[in-house]
Protein backbone atom coordinates (compact mmCIF):
# COMPACT_ATOMS: atom_id res chain seq x y z
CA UNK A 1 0.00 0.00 0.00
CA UNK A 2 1.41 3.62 -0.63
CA UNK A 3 1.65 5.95 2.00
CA UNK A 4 3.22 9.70 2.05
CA UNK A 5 6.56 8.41 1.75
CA UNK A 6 6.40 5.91 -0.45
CA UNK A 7 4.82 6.48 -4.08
CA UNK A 8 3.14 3.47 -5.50
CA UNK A 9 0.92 3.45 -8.71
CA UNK A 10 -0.77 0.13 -9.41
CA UNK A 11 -1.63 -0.88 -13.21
CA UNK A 12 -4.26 -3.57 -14.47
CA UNK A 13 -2.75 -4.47 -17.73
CA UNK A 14 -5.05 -7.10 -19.89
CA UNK A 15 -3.16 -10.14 -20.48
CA UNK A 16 -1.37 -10.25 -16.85
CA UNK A 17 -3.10 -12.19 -14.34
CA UNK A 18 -1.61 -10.14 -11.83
CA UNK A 19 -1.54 -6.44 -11.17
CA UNK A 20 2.11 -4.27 -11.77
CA UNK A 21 3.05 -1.69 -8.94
CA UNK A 22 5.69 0.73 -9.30
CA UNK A 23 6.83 1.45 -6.21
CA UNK A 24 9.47 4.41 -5.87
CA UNK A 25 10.75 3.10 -2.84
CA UNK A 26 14.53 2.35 -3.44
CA UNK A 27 16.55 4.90 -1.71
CA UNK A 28 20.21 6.33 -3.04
CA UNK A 29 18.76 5.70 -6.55
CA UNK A 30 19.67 8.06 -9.41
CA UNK A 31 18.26 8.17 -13.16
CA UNK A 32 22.34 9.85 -14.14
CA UNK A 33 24.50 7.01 -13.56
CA UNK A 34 26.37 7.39 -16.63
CA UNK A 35 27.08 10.75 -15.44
CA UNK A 36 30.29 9.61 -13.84
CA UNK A 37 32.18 9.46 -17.27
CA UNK A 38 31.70 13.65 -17.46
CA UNK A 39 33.10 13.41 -14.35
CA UNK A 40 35.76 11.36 -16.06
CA UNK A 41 35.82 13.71 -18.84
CA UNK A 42 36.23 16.58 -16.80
CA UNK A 43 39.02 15.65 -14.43
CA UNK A 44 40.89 14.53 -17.84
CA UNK A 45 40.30 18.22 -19.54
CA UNK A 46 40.75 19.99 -15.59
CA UNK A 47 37.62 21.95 -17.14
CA UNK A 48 35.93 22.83 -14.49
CA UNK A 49 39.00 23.26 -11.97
CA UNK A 50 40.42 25.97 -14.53
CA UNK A 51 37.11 27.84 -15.32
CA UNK A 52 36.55 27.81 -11.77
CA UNK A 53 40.28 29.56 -11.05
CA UNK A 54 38.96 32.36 -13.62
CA UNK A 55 36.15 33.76 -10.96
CA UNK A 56 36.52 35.55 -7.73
CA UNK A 57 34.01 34.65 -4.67
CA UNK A 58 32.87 37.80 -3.25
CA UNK A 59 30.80 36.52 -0.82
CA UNK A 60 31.50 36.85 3.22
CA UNK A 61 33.50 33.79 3.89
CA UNK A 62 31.62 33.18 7.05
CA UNK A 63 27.78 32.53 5.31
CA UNK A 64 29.83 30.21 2.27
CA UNK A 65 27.89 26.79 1.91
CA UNK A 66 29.11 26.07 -1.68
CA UNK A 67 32.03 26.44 -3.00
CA UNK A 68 31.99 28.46 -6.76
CA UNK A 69 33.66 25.39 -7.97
CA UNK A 70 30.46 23.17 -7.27
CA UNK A 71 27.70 26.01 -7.82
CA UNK A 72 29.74 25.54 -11.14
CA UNK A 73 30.35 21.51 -11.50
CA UNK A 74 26.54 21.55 -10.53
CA UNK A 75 25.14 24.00 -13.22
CA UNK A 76 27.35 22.76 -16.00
CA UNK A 77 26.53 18.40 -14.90
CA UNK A 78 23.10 19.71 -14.88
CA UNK A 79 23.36 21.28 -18.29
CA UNK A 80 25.02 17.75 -19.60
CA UNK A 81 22.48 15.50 -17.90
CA UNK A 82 19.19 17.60 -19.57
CA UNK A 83 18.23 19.86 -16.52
CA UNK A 84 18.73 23.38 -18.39
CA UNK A 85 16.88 25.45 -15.57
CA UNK A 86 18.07 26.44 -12.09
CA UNK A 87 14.41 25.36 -10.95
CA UNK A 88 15.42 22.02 -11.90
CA UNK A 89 17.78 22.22 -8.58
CA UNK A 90 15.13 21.48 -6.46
CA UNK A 91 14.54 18.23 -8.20
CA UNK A 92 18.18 17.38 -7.93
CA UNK A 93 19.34 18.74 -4.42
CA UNK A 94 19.86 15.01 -2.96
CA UNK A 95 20.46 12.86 -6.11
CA UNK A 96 23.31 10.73 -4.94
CA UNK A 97 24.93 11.00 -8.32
CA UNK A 98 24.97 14.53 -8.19
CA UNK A 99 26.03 15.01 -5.09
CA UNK A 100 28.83 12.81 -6.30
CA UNK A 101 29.99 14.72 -9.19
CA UNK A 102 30.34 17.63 -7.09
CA UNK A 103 32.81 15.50 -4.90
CA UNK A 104 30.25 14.97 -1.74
CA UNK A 105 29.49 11.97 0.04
CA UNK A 106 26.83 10.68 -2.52
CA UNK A 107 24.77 9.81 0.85
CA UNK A 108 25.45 11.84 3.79
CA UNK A 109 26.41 14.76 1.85
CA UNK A 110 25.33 18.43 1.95
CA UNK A 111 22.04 18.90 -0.42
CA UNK A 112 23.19 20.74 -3.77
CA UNK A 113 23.00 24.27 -4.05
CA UNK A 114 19.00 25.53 -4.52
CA UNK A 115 17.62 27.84 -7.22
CA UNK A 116 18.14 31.01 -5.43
CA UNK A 117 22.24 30.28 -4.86
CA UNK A 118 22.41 29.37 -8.47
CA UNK A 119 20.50 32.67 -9.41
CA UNK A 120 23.03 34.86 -7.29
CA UNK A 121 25.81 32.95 -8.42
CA UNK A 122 24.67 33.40 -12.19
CA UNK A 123 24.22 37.51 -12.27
CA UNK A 124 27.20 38.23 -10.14
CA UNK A 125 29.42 37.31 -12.76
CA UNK A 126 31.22 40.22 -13.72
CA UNK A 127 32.74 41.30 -17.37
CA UNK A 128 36.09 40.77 -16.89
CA UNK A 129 35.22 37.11 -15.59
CA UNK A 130 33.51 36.22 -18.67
CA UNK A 131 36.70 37.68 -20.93
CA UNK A 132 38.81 34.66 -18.94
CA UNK A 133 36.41 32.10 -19.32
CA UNK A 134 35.96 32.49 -22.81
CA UNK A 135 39.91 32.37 -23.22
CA UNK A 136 40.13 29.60 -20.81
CA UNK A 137 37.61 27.31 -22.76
CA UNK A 138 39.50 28.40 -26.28
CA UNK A 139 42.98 27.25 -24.44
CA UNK A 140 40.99 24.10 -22.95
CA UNK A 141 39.81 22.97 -26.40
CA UNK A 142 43.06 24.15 -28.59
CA UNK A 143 45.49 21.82 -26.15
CA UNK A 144 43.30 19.13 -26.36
CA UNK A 145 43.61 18.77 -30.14
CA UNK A 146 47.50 19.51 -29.81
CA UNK A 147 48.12 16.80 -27.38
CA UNK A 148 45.81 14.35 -30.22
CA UNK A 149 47.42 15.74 -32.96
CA UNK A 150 50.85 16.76 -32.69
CA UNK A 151 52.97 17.85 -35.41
CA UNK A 152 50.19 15.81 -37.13
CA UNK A 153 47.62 18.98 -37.20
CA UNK A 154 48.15 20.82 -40.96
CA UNK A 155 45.36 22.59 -41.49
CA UNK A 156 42.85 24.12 -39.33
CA UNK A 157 39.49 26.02 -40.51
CA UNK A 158 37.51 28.24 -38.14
CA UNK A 159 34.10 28.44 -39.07
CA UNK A 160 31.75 31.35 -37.52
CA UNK A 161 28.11 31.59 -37.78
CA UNK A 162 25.28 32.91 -36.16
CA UNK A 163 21.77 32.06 -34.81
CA UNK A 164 18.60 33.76 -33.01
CA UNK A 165 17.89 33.41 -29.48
CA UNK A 166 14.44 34.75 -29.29
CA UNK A 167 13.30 36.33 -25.84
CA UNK A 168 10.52 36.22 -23.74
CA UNK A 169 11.27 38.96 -21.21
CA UNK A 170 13.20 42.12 -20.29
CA UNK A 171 16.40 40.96 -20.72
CA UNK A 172 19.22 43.44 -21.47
CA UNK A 173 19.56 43.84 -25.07
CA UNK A 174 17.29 41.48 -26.45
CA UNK A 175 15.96 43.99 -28.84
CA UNK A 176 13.85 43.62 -31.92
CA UNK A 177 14.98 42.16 -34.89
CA UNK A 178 12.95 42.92 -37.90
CA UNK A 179 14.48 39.75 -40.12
CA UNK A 180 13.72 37.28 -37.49
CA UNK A 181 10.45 38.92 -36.15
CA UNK A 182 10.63 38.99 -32.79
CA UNK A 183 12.77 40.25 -29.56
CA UNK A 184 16.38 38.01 -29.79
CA UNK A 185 19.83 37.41 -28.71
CA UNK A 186 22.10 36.89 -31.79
CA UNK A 187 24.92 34.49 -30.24
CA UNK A 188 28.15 34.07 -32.78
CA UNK A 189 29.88 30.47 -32.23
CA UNK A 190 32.96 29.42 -33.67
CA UNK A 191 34.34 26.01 -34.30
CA UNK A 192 37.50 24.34 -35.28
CA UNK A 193 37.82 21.30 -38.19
CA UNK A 194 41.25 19.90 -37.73
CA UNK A 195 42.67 18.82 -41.38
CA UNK A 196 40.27 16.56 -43.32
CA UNK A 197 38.22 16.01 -40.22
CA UNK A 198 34.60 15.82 -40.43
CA UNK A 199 34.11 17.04 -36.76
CA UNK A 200 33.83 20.89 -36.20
CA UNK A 201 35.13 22.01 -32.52
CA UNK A 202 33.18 24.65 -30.82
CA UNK A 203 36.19 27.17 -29.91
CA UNK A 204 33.99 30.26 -28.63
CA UNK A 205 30.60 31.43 -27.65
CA UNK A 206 29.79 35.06 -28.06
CA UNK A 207 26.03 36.56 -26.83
CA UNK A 208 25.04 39.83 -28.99
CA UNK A 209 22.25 42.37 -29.13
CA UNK A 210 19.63 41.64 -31.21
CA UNK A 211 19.66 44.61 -33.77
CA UNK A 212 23.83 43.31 -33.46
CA UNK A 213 25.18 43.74 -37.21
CA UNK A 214 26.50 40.07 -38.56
CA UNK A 215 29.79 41.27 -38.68
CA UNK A 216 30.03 42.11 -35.04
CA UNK A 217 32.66 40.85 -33.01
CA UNK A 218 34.03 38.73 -35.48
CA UNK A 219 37.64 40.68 -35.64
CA UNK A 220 38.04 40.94 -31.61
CA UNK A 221 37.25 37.06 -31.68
CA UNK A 222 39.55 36.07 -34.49
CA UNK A 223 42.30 38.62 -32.75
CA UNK A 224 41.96 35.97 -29.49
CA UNK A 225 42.10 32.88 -31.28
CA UNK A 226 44.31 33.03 -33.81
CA UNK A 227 47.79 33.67 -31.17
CA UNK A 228 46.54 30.67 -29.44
CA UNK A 229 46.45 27.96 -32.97
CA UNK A 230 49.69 29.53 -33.95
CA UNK A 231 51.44 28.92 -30.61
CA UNK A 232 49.76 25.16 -30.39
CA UNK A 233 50.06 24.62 -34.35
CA UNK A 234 53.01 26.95 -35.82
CA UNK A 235 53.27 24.62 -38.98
CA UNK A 236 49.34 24.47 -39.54
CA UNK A 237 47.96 26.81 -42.84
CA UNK A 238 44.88 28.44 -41.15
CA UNK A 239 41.80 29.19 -43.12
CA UNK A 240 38.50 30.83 -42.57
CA UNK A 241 34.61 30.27 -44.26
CA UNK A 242 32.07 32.75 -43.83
CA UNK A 243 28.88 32.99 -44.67
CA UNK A 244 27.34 36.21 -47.01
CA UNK A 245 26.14 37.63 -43.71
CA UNK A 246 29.94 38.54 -42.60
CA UNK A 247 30.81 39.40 -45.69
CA UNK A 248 32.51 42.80 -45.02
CA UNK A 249 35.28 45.15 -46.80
CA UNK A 250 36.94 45.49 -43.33
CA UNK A 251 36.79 41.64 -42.26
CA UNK A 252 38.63 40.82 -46.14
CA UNK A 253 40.92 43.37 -45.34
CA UNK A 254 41.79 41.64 -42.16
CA UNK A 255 42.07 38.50 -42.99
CA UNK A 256 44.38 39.50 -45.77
CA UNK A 257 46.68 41.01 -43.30
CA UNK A 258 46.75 37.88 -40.93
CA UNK A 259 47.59 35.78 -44.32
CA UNK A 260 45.05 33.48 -43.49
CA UNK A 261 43.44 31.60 -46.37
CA UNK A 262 39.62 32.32 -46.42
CA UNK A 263 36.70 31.73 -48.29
CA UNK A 264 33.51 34.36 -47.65
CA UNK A 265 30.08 34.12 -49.36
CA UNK A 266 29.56 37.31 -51.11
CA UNK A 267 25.63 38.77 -51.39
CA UNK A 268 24.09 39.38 -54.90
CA UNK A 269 24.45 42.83 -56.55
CA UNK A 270 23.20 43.72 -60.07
CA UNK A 271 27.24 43.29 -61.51
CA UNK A 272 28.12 39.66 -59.98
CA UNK A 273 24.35 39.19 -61.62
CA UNK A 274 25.62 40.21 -64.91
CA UNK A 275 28.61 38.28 -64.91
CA UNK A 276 26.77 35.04 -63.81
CA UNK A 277 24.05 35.07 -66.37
CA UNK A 278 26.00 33.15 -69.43
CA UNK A 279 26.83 30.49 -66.47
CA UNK A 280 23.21 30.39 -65.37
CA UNK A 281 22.34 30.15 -68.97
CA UNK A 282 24.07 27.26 -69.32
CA UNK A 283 23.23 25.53 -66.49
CA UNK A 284 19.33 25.94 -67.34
CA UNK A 285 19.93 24.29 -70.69
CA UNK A 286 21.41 21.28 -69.29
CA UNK A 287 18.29 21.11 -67.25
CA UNK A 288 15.95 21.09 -69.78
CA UNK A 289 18.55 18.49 -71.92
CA UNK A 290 18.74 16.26 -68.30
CA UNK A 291 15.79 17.12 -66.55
CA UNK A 292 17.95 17.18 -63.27
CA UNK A 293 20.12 19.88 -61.51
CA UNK A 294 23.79 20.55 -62.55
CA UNK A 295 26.08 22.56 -61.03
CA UNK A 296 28.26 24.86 -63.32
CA UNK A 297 31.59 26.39 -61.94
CA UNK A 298 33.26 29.54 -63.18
CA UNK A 299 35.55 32.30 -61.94
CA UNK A 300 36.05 36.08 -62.61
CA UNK A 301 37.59 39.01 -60.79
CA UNK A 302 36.05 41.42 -58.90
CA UNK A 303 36.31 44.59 -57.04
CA UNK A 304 33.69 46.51 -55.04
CA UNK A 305 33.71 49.83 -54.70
CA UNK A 306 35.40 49.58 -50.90
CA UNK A 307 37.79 47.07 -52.20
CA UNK A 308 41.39 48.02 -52.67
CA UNK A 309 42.45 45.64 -55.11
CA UNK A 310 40.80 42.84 -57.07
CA UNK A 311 39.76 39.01 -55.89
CA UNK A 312 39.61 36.27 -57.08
CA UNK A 313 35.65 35.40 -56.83
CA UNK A 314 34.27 31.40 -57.81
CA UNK A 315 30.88 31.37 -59.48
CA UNK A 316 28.08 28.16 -58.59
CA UNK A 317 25.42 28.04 -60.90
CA UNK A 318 22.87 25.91 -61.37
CA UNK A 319 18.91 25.93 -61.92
CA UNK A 320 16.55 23.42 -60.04
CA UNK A 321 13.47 22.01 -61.77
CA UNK A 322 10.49 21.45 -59.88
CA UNK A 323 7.38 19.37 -60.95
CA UNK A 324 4.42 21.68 -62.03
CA UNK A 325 5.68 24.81 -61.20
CA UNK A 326 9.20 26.75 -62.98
CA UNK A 327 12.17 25.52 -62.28
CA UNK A 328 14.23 28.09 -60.00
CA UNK A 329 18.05 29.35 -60.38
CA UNK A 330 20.35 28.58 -57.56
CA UNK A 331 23.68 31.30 -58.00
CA UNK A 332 25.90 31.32 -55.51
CA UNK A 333 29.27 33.95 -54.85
CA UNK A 334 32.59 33.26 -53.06
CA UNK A 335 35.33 35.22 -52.65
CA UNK A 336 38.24 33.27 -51.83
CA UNK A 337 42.24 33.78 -52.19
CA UNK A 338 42.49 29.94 -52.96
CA UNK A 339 44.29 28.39 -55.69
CA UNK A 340 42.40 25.41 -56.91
CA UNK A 341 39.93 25.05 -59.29
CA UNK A 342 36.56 26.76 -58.72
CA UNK A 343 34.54 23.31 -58.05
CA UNK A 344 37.15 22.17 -55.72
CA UNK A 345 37.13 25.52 -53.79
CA UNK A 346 33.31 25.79 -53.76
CA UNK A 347 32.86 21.87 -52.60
CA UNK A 348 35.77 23.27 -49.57
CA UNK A 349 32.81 26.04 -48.97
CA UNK A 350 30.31 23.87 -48.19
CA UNK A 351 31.70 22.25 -45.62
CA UNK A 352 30.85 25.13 -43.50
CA UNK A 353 26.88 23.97 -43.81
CA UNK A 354 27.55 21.52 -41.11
CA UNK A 355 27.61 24.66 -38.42
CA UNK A 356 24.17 24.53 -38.79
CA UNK A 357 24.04 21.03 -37.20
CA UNK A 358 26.27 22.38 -34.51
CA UNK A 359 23.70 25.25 -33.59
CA UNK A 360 21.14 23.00 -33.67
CA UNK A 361 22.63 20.63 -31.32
CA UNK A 362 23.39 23.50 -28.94
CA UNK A 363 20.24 24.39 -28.76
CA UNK A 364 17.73 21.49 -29.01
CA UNK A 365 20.64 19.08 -27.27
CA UNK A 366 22.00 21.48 -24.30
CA UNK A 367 18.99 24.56 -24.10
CA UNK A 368 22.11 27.19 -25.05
CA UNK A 369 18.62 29.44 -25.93
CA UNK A 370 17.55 29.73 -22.21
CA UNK A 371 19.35 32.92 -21.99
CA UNK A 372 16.47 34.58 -19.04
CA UNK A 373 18.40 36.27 -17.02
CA UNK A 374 17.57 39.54 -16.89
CA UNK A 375 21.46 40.79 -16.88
CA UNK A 376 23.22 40.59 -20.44
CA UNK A 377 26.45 39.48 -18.80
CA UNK A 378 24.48 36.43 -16.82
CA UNK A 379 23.20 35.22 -20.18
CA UNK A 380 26.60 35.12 -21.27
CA UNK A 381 27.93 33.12 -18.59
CA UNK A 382 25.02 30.77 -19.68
CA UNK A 383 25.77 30.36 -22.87
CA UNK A 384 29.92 29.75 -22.07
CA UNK A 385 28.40 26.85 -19.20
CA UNK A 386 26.69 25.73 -22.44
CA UNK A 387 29.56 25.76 -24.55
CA UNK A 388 31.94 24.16 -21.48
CA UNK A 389 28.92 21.27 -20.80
CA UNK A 390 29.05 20.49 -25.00
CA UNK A 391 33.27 20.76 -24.60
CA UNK A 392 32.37 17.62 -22.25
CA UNK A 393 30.19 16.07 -24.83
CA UNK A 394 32.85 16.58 -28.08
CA UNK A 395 36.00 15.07 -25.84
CA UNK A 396 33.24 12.33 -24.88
CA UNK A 397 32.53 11.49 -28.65
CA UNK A 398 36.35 11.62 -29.60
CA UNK A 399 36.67 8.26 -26.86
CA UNK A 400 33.34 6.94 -27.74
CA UNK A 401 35.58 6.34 -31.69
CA UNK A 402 35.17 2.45 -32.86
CA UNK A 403 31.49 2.30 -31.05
CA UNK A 404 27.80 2.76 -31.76
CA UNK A 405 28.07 5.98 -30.46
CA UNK A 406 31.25 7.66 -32.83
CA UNK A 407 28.87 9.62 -34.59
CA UNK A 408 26.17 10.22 -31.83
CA UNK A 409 25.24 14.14 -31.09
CA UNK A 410 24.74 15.34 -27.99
CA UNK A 411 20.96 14.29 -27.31
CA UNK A 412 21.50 10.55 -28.41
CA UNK A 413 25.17 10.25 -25.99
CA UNK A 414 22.89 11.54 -23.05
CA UNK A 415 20.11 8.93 -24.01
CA UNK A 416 22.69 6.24 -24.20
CA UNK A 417 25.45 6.77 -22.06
CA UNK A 418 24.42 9.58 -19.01
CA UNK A 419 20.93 8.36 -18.48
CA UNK A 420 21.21 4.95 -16.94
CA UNK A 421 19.34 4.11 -13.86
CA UNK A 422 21.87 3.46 -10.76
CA UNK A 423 21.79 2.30 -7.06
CA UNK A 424 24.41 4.23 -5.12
CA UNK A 425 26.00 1.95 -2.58
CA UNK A 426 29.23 3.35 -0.24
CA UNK A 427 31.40 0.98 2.29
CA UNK A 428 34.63 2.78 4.17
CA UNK A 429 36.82 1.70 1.20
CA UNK A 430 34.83 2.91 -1.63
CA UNK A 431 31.78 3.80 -3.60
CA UNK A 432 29.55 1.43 -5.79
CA UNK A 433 27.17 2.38 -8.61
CA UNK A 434 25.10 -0.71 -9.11
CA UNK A 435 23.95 -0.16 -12.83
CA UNK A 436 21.73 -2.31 -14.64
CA UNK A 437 22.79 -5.43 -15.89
CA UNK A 438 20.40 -5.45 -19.20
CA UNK A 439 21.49 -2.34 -20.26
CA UNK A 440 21.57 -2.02 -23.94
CA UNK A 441 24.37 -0.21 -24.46
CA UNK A 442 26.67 -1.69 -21.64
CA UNK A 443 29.33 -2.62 -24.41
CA UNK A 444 30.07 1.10 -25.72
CA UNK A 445 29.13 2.23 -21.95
CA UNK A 446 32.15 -0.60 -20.85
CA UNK A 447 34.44 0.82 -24.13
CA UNK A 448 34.50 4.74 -23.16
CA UNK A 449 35.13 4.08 -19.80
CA UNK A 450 38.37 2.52 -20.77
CA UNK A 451 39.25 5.05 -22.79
CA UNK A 452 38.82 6.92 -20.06
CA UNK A 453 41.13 5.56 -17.93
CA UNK A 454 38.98 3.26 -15.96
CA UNK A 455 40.26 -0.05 -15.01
């Protein structure tokens, strides 16, 4: 029979003879066992020790419960395991896996830090914080790949895009934008693909204003990075892809001047029209011949008016046919200081599509859009726990290679891996996580934690 402390639910299922309680009755139980190996993770990246050592505790040392290295382990696990609110700490403030993560006595431990800590602790963040966070993630993730790669690491691309955040609320700066319609954010994110690598790195993690021009902040983050990839990779050719949003006299200018190789969409304009429209010709009479869509390559230079010199700009043209209804051209513009052939350069573009997965899986796989603090610079700090809690996920991915789970985003290696049911057990000599024996992915679970270092 239930009673107040014991929930019990009883079902009468056709086909069993007998009725099926669930009784939530077994005590020390967490849904997060699999949590330990981003505990693993961490201590092998010293994440959260380091972004920890970039904030200063203010408060009177006297009334100090937590300790801003577990108000932080705590809001980034949570972030990892699917609990993107501070309300959710509530839920959490005695899970014995938890508590564990945040180095407690997974029993007998101090409850976890409650929404109104994790509040204060989020908006009293201060500006010059967040600078050393950022640069501590970018250092983070940049000797990672040195220690994997070595003198192995040739080429590196940084990719930059940007997405909407829309608001709900007075936050600072969320203004209206008029393209996306509503009251946003406009967070840039940059990530690194090492050499032929299909993997993009997120690198950095910058909140903007919502009226923020695409362009923003794109020259004060390159200026941070690229020190850092030269010092870690001083024989690696460094090149940059850009969508036509960033597409910018200034930014060309810049990148020229850093002798970085760099390929930037360019928007249409009535001359780049005019000098497309034999290719575009073309391409529609092969569609009519073929009936299907064929890409046509060219090149020309080109100088806007705010140019200085000439480029060298690579032509895609190509016109789609649709059933009952005109067919409709596809041109597309890149300006590029590349050497190879225009195809060849514009199939190198297009690698920089796959950002859009990456923003995806930020948002839908780690919340990075619950930005509602009311304080800009809190929202930040949100979005860098974000980026730190997917840093967690990519290094998990990279030891998860020769498994089910080498390709897995972040939604499907928290569904696999993190959310495993577990019985917390703890003698004098050690702690036990009693995990289920059936569980369907105990052979890729059993794989990463060796690579891991577990024994």
């Amino acid at each position: 029979m239930a009673t107040d402390c014991i929930a019990q639910l009883t079902f009468l299922c056709h086909g069993n003879s007998r009725p099926i309680i669930a009784a939530f009755d077994t005590p020390y139980a967490s849904s997060d066992g699999g949590a330990v190996l981003l505990k693993a993770v961490d201590h092998a990246l010293a994440l959260t020790t380091r972004l920890a050592a970039c904030l200063r505790d203010r408060r009177q040392p006297g009334k100090v419960q937590h300790e801003l290295i577990e108000l932080l382990r705590q809001r980034m696990f949570g972030l990892a395991c699917g609990y993107a609110d501070c309300n959710d700490a509530a839920r959490l403030a005695d899970d014995p896996v938890h508590t564990l993560l945040l180095e407690r006595d997974p029993l007998t431990g101090p409850a976890l830090g409650s929404q109104p800590t994790l509040s204060r602790f989020e908006n009293a963040i201060r500006r010059s914080e967040l600078f050393r966070l950022a640069d501590t993630l970018a250092d983070i993730v940049i000797a990672r790949h040195r220690r994997r790669l070595g003198r192995r690491g040739r080429r590196i691309t940084i990719d930059l895009d940007q997405t909407d955040d829309p608001t709900h609320g007075a936050q600072q700066l969320a203004l209206f934008n008029g393209y996306y319609d509503t009251h946003c954010y406009l967070p840039m994110l940059a990530t690194l693909t090492f050499n032929d690598e299909p993997a993009q790195y997120l690198v950095a993690a910058v909140l903007r204003a919502g009226t923020a021009p695409t362009r923003q902040g794109v020259v004060p983050l390159l200026t941070r990075v690229l020190p850092k990839l030269r010092a870690a990779f001083p024989h690696a050719r460094l090149r940059v892809r850009l969508d036509a949003g960033f597409a910018d006299p200034r930014l060309l200018n810049f990148l020229e001047a850093e002798r970085l190789e760099y390929l930037v969409a360019l928007p249409s304009n009535a001359r780049l029209d005019k000098r497309i429209r034999r290719l575009l010709g073309r391409a529609r009479m092969l569609m009519k011949a073929t009936g299907e869509r064929i890409p046509l390559y060219g090149e020309t230079r080109y100088a806007a008016r705010t140019w200085p010199h000439k480029r060298r700009v690579i032509m895609k043209a190509e016109v789609i046919p649709y059933p009952n209804r005109a067919p409709k051209k596809n041109p597309r513009v890149v300006v590029t200081n590349l050497r190879q052939s225009p195809g060849m350069v514009y199939a190198l573009y297009c690698g920089r599509g796959d950002m859009e997965n990456r923003l995806k899986e930020l948002q839908h796989g780690l919340a990075s859009d619950r930005t509602s603090c009311s304080r800009f610079a809190a929202n930040q700090f949100r979005l860098l726990l974000t980026a730190a809690a997917y840093a967690l996920f990519q290094e998990l991915q990279l030891r998860a290679r020769g498994t089910a789970c080498a390709d897995a985003q972040v939604s499907t290696l928290r569904e696999r891996l993190i959310k495993v049911a577990a019985w917390v057990d703890r003698s004098v000599r050690r702690i036990v996580l009693h995990l289920p024996q059936g569980f369907p992915w105990l052979t890729t679970w059993r794989r990463v934690a060796l690579a891991l270092g577990a024994t």
